[in-house]
N, C-alpha and C. Protein backbone atom coordinates (compact mmCIF):
# COMPACT_ATOMS: atom_id res chain seq x y z
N UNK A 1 0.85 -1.17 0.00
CA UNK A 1 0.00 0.00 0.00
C UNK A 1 0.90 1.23 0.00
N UNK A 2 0.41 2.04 -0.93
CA UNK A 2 1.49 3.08 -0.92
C UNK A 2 0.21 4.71 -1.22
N UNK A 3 0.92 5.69 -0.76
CA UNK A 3 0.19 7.09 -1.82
C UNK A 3 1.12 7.13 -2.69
N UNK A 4 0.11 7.75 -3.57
CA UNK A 4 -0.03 8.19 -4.86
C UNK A 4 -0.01 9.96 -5.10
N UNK A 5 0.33 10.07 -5.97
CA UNK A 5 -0.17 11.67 -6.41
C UNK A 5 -1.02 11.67 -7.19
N UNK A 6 -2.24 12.04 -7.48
CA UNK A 6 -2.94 12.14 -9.07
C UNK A 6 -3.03 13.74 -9.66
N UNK A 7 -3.40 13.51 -10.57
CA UNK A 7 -3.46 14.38 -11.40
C UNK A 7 -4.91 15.31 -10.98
N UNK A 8 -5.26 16.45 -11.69
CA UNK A 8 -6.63 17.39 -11.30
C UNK A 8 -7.55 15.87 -11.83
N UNK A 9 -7.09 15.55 -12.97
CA UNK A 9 -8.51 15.03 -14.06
C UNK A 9 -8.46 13.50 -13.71
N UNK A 10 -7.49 12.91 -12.93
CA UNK A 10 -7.43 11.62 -12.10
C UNK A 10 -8.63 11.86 -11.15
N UNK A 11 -8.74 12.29 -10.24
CA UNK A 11 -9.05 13.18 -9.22
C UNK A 11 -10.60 13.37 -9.66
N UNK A 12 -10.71 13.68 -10.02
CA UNK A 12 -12.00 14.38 -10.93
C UNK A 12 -13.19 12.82 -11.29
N UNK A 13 -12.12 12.11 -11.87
CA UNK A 13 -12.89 10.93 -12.81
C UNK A 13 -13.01 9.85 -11.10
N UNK A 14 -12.31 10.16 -10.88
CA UNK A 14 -12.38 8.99 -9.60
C UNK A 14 -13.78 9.63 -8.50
N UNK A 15 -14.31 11.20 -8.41
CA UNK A 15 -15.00 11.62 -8.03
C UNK A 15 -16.08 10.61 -8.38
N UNK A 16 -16.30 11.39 -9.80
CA UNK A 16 -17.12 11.29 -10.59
C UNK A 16 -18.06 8.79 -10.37
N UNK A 17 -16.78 8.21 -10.23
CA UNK A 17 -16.80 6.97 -10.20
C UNK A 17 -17.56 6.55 -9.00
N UNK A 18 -17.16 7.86 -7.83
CA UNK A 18 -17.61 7.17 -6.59
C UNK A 18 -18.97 7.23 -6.32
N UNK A 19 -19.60 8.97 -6.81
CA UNK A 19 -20.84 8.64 -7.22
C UNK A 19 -21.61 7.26 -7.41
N UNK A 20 -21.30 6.72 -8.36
CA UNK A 20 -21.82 5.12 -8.28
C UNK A 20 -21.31 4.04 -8.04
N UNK A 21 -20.17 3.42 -7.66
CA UNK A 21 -19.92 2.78 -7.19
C UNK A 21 -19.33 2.43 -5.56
N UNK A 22 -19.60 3.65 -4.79
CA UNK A 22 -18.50 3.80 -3.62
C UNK A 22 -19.38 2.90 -2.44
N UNK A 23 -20.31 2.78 -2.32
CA UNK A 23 -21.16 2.25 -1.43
C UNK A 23 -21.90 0.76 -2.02
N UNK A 24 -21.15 0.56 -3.38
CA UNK A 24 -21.49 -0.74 -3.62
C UNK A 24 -21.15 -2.15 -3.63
N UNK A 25 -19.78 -1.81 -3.02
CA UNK A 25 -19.13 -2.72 -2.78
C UNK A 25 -17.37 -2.72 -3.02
N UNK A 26 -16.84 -3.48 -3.07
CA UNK A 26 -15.52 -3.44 -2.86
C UNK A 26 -14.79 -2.95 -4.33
N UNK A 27 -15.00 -2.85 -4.86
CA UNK A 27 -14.36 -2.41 -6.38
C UNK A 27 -14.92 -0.75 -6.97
N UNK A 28 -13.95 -0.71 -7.24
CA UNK A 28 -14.09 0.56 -7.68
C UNK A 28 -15.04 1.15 -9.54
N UNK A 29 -14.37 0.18 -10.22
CA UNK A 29 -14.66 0.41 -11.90
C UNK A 29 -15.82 -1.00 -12.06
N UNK A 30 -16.52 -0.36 -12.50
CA UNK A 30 -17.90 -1.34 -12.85
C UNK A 30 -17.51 -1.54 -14.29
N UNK A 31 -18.25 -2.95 -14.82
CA UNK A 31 -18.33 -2.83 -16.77
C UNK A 31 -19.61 -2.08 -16.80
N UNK A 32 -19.42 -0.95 -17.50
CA UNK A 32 -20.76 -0.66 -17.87
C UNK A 32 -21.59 -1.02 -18.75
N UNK A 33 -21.62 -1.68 -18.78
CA UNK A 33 -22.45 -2.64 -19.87
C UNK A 33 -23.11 -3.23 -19.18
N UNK A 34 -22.54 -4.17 -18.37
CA UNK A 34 -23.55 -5.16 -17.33
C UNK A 34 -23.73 -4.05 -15.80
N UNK A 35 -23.05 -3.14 -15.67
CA UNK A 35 -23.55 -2.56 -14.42
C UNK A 35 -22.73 -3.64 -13.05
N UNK A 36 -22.10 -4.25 -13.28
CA UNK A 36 -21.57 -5.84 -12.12
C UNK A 36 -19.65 -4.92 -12.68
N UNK A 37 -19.31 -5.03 -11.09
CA UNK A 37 -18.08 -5.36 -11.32
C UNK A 37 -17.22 -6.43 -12.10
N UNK A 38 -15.91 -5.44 -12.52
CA UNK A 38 -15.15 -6.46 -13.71
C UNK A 38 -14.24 -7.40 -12.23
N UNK A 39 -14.18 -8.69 -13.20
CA UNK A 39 -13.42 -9.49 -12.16
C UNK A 39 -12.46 -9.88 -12.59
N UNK A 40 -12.38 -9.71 -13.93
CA UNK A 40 -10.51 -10.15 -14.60
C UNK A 40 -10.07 -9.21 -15.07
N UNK A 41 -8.79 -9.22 -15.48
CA UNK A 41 -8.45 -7.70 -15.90
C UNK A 41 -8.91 -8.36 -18.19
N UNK A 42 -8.81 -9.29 -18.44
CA UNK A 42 -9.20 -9.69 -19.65
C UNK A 42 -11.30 -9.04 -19.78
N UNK A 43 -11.68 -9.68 -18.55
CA UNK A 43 -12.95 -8.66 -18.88
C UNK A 43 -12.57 -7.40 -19.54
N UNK A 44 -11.91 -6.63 -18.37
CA UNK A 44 -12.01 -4.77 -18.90
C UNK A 44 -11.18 -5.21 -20.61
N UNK A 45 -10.01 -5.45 -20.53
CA UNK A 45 -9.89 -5.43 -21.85
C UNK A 45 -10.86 -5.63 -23.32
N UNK A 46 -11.58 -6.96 -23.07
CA UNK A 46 -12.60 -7.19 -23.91
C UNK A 46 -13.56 -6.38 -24.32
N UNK A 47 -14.06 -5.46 -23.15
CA UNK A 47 -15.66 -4.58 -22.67
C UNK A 47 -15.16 -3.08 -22.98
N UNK A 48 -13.43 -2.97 -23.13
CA UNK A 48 -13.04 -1.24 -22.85
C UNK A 48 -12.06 -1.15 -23.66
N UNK A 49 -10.79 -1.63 -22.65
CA UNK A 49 -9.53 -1.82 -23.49
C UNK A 49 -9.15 -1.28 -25.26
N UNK A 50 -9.65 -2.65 -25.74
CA UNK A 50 -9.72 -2.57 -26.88
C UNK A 50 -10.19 -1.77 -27.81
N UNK A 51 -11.55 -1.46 -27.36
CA UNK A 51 -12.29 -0.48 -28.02
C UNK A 51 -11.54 1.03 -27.91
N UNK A 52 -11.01 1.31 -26.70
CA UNK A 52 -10.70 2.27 -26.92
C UNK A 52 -9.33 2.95 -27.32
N UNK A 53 -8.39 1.50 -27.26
CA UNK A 53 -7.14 2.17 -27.92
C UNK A 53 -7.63 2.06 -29.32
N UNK A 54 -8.53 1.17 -30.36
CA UNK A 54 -9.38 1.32 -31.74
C UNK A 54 -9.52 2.66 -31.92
N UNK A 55 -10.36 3.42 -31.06
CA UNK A 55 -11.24 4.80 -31.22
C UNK A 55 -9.78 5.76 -30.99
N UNK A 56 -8.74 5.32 -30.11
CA UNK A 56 -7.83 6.67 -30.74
C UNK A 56 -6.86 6.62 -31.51
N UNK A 57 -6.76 5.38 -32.37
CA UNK A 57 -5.79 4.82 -33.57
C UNK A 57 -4.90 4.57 -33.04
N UNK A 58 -4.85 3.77 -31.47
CA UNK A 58 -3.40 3.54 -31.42
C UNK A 58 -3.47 1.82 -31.17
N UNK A 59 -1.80 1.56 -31.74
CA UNK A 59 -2.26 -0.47 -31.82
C UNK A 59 -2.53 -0.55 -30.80
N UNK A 60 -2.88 -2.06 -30.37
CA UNK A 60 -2.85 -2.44 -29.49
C UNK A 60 -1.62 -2.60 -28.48
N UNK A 61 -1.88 -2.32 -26.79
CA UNK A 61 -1.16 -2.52 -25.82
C UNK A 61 -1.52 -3.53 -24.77
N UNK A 62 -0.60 -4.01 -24.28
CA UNK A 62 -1.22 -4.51 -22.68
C UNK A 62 -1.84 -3.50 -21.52
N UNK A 63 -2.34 -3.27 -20.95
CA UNK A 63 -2.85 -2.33 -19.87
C UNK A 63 -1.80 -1.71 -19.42
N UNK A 64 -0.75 -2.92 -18.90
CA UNK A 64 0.21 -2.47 -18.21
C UNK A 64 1.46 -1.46 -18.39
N UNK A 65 1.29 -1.31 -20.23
CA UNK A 65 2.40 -0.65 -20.55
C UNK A 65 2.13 1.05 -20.48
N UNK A 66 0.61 1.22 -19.61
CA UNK A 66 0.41 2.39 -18.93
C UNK A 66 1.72 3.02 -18.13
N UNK A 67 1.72 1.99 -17.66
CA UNK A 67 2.54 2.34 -16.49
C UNK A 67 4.30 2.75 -16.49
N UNK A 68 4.58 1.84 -17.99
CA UNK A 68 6.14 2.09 -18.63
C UNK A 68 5.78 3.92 -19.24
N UNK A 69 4.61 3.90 -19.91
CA UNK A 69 4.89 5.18 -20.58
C UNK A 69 4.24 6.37 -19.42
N UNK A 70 3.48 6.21 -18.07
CA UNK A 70 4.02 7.66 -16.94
C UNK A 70 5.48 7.16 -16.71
N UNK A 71 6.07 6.21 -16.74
CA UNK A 71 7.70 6.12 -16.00
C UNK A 71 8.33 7.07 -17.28
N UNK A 72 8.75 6.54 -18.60
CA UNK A 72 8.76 6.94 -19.80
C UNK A 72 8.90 8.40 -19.91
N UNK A 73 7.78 8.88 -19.88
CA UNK A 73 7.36 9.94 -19.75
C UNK A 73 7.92 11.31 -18.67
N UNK A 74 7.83 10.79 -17.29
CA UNK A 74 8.53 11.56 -16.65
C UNK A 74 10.30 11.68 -16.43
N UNK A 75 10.42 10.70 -16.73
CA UNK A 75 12.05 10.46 -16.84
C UNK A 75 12.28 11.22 -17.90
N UNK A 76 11.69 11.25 -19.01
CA UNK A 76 12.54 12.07 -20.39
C UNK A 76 11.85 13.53 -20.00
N UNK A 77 11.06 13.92 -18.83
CA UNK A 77 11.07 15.34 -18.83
C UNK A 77 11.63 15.70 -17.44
N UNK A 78 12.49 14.85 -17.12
CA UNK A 78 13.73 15.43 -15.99
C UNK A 78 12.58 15.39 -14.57
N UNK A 79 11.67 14.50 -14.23
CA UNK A 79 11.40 14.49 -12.69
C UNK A 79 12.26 13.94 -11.71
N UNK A 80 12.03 13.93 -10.75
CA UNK A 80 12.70 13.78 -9.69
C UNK A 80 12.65 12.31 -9.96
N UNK A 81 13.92 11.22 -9.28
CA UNK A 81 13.75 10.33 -9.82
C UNK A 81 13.22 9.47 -8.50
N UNK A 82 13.35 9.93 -7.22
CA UNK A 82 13.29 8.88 -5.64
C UNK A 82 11.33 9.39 -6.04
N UNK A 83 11.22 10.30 -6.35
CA UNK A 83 9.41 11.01 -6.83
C UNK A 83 9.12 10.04 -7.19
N UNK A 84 9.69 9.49 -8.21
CA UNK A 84 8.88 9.27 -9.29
C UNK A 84 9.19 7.29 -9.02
N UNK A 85 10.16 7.15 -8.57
CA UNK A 85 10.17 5.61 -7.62
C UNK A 85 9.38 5.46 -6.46
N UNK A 86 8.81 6.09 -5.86
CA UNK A 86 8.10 6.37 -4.92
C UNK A 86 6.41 6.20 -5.28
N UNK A 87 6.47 6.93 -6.68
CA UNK A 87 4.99 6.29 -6.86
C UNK A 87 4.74 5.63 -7.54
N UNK A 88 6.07 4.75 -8.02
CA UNK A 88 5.67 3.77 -8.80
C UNK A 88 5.71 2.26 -8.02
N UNK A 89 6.26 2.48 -6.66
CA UNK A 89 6.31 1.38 -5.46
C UNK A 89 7.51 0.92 -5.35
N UNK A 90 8.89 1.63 -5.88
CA UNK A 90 10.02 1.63 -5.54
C UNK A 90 10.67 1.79 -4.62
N UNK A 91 11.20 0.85 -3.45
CA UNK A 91 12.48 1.16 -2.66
C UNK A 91 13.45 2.17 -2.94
N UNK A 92 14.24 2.17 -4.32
CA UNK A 92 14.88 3.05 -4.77
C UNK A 92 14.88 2.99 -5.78
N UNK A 93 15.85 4.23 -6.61
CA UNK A 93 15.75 4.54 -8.21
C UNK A 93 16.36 3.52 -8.91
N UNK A 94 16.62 2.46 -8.52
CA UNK A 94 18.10 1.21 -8.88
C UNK A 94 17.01 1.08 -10.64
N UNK A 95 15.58 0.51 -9.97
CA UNK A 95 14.62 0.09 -11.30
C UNK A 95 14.62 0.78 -12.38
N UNK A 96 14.21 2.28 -11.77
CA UNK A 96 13.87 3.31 -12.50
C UNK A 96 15.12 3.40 -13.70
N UNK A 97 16.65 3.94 -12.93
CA UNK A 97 17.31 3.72 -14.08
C UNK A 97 17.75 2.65 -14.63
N UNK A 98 17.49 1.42 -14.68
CA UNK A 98 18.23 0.27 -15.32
C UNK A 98 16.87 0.70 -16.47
N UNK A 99 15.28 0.05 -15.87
CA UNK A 99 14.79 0.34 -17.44
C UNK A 99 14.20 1.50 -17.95
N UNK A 100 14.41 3.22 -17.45
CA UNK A 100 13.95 4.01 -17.78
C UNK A 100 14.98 5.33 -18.20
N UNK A 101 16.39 4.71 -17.86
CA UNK A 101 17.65 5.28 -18.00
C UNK A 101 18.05 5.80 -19.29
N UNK A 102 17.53 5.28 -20.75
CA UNK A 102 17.52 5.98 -21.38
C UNK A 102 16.84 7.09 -21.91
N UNK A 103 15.82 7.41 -21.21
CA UNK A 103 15.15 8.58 -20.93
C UNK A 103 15.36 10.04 -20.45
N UNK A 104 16.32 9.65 -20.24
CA UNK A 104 16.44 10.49 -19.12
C UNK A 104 17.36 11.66 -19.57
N UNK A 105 17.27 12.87 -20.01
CA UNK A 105 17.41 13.91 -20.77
C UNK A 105 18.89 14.36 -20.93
N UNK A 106 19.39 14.66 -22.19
CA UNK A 106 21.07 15.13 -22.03
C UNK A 106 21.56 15.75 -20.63
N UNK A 107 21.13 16.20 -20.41
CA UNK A 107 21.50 17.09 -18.88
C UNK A 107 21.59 16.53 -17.98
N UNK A 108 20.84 15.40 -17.70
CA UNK A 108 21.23 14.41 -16.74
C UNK A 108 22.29 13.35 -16.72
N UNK A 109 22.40 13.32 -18.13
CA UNK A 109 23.68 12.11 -18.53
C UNK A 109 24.84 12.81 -18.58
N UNK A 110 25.16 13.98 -18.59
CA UNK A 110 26.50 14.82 -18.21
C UNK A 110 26.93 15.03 -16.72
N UNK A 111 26.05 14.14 -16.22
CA UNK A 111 26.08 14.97 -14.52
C UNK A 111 28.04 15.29 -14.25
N UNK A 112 29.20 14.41 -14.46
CA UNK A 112 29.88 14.44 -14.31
C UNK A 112 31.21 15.37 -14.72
N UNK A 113 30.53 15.69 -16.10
CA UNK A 113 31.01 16.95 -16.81
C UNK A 113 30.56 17.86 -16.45
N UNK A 114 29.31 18.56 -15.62
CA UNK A 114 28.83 19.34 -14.87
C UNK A 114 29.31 19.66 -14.19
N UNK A 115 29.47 18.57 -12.91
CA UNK A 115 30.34 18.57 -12.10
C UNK A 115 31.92 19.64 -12.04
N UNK A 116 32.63 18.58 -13.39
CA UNK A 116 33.91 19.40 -13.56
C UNK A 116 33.75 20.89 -14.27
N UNK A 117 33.13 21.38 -14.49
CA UNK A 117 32.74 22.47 -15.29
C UNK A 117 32.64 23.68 -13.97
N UNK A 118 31.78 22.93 -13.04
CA UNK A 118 31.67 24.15 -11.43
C UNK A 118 32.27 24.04 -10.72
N UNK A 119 33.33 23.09 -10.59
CA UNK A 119 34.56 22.95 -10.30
C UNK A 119 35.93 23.93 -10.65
N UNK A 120 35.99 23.63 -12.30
CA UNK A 120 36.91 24.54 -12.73
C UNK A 120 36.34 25.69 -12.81
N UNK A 121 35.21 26.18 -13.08
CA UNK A 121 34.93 27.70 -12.63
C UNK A 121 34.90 28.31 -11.44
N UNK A 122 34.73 27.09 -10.13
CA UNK A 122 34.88 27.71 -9.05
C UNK A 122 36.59 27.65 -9.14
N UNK A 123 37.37 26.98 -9.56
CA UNK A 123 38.91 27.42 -9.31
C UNK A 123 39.36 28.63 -10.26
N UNK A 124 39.21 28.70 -11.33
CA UNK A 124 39.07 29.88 -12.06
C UNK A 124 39.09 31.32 -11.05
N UNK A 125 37.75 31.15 -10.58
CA UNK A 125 37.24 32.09 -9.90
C UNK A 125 38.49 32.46 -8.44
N UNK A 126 38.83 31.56 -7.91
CA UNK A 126 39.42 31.86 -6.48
C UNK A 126 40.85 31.97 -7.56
N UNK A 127 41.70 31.58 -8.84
CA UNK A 127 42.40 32.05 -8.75
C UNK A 127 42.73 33.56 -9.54
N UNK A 128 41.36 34.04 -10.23
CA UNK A 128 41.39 35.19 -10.40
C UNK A 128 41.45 36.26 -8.53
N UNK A 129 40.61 35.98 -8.13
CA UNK A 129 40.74 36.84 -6.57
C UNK A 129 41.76 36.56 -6.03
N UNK A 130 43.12 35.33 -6.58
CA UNK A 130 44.78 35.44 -6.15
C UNK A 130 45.03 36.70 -6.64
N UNK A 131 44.94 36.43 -7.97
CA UNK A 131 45.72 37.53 -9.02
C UNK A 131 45.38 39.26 -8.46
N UNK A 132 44.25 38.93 -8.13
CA UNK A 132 43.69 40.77 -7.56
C UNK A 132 44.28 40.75 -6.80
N UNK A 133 44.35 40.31 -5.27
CA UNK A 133 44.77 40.21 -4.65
C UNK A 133 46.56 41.08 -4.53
N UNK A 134 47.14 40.25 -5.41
CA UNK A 134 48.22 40.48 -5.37
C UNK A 134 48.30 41.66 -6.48
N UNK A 135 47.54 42.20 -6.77
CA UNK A 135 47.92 43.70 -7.35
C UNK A 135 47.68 44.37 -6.93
């Protein structure tokens, strides 16, 4: 069991869900079709899934590869990475970067040249204030 962060429109739709289902029992997403909770995750696929990656032209996926493309996703726009292991049910970032590591934006893959860069400008710097110094 972990928190989560959601989104406004996460938030919103899950409102909207509890309306009818919150007092009906243990599940949250009904098929709407039959009005009865889904009990396999191959139900929702059959009844939803499908239909609706059809209706926005995209091939078919497993459900689960939801979850690669928020990892996906936030890694190639530079989030925090213990954040973003954290809500994905990570101990630590070890996961995150082995399979999300190439994501993860030029700026982050220099960290080390960074490094030496504020380094030699901080020495730069203290040995220009020698040089004043001594004039």
């Amino acid at each position: 069991m972990r928190d989560v962060e959601l989104s406004r429109d996460a938030l919103d739709a899950l409102r909207q869900q509890k309306e009818l289902t919150f007092l009906a029992g243990d599940r949250v997403f009904w098929n709407p079709k039959t009005g009865a909770p889904w009990e396999t995750d191959q139900q929702i696929r059959r009844t939803s899934w499908t239909y609706l990656l059809k209706k926005a032209g995209v091939r078919y996926r497993n459900p689960y590869q939801v979850r690669h493309t928020f990892a996906s996703h936030h890694v190639s726009n530079g989030c925090n990475l213990w954040w973003l292991a954290k809500q994905m049910g990570h101990e630590t970032i070890e996961m995150i970067i082995r399979h999300y590591g190439k994501w993860i934006p030029n700026g982050g893959r220099n960290l080390g040249e960074k490094w030496e860069n504020q380094n030699t400008a901080g020495d730069n710097l203290k040995q220009q204030r020698k040089t004043a110094d001594n004039l």
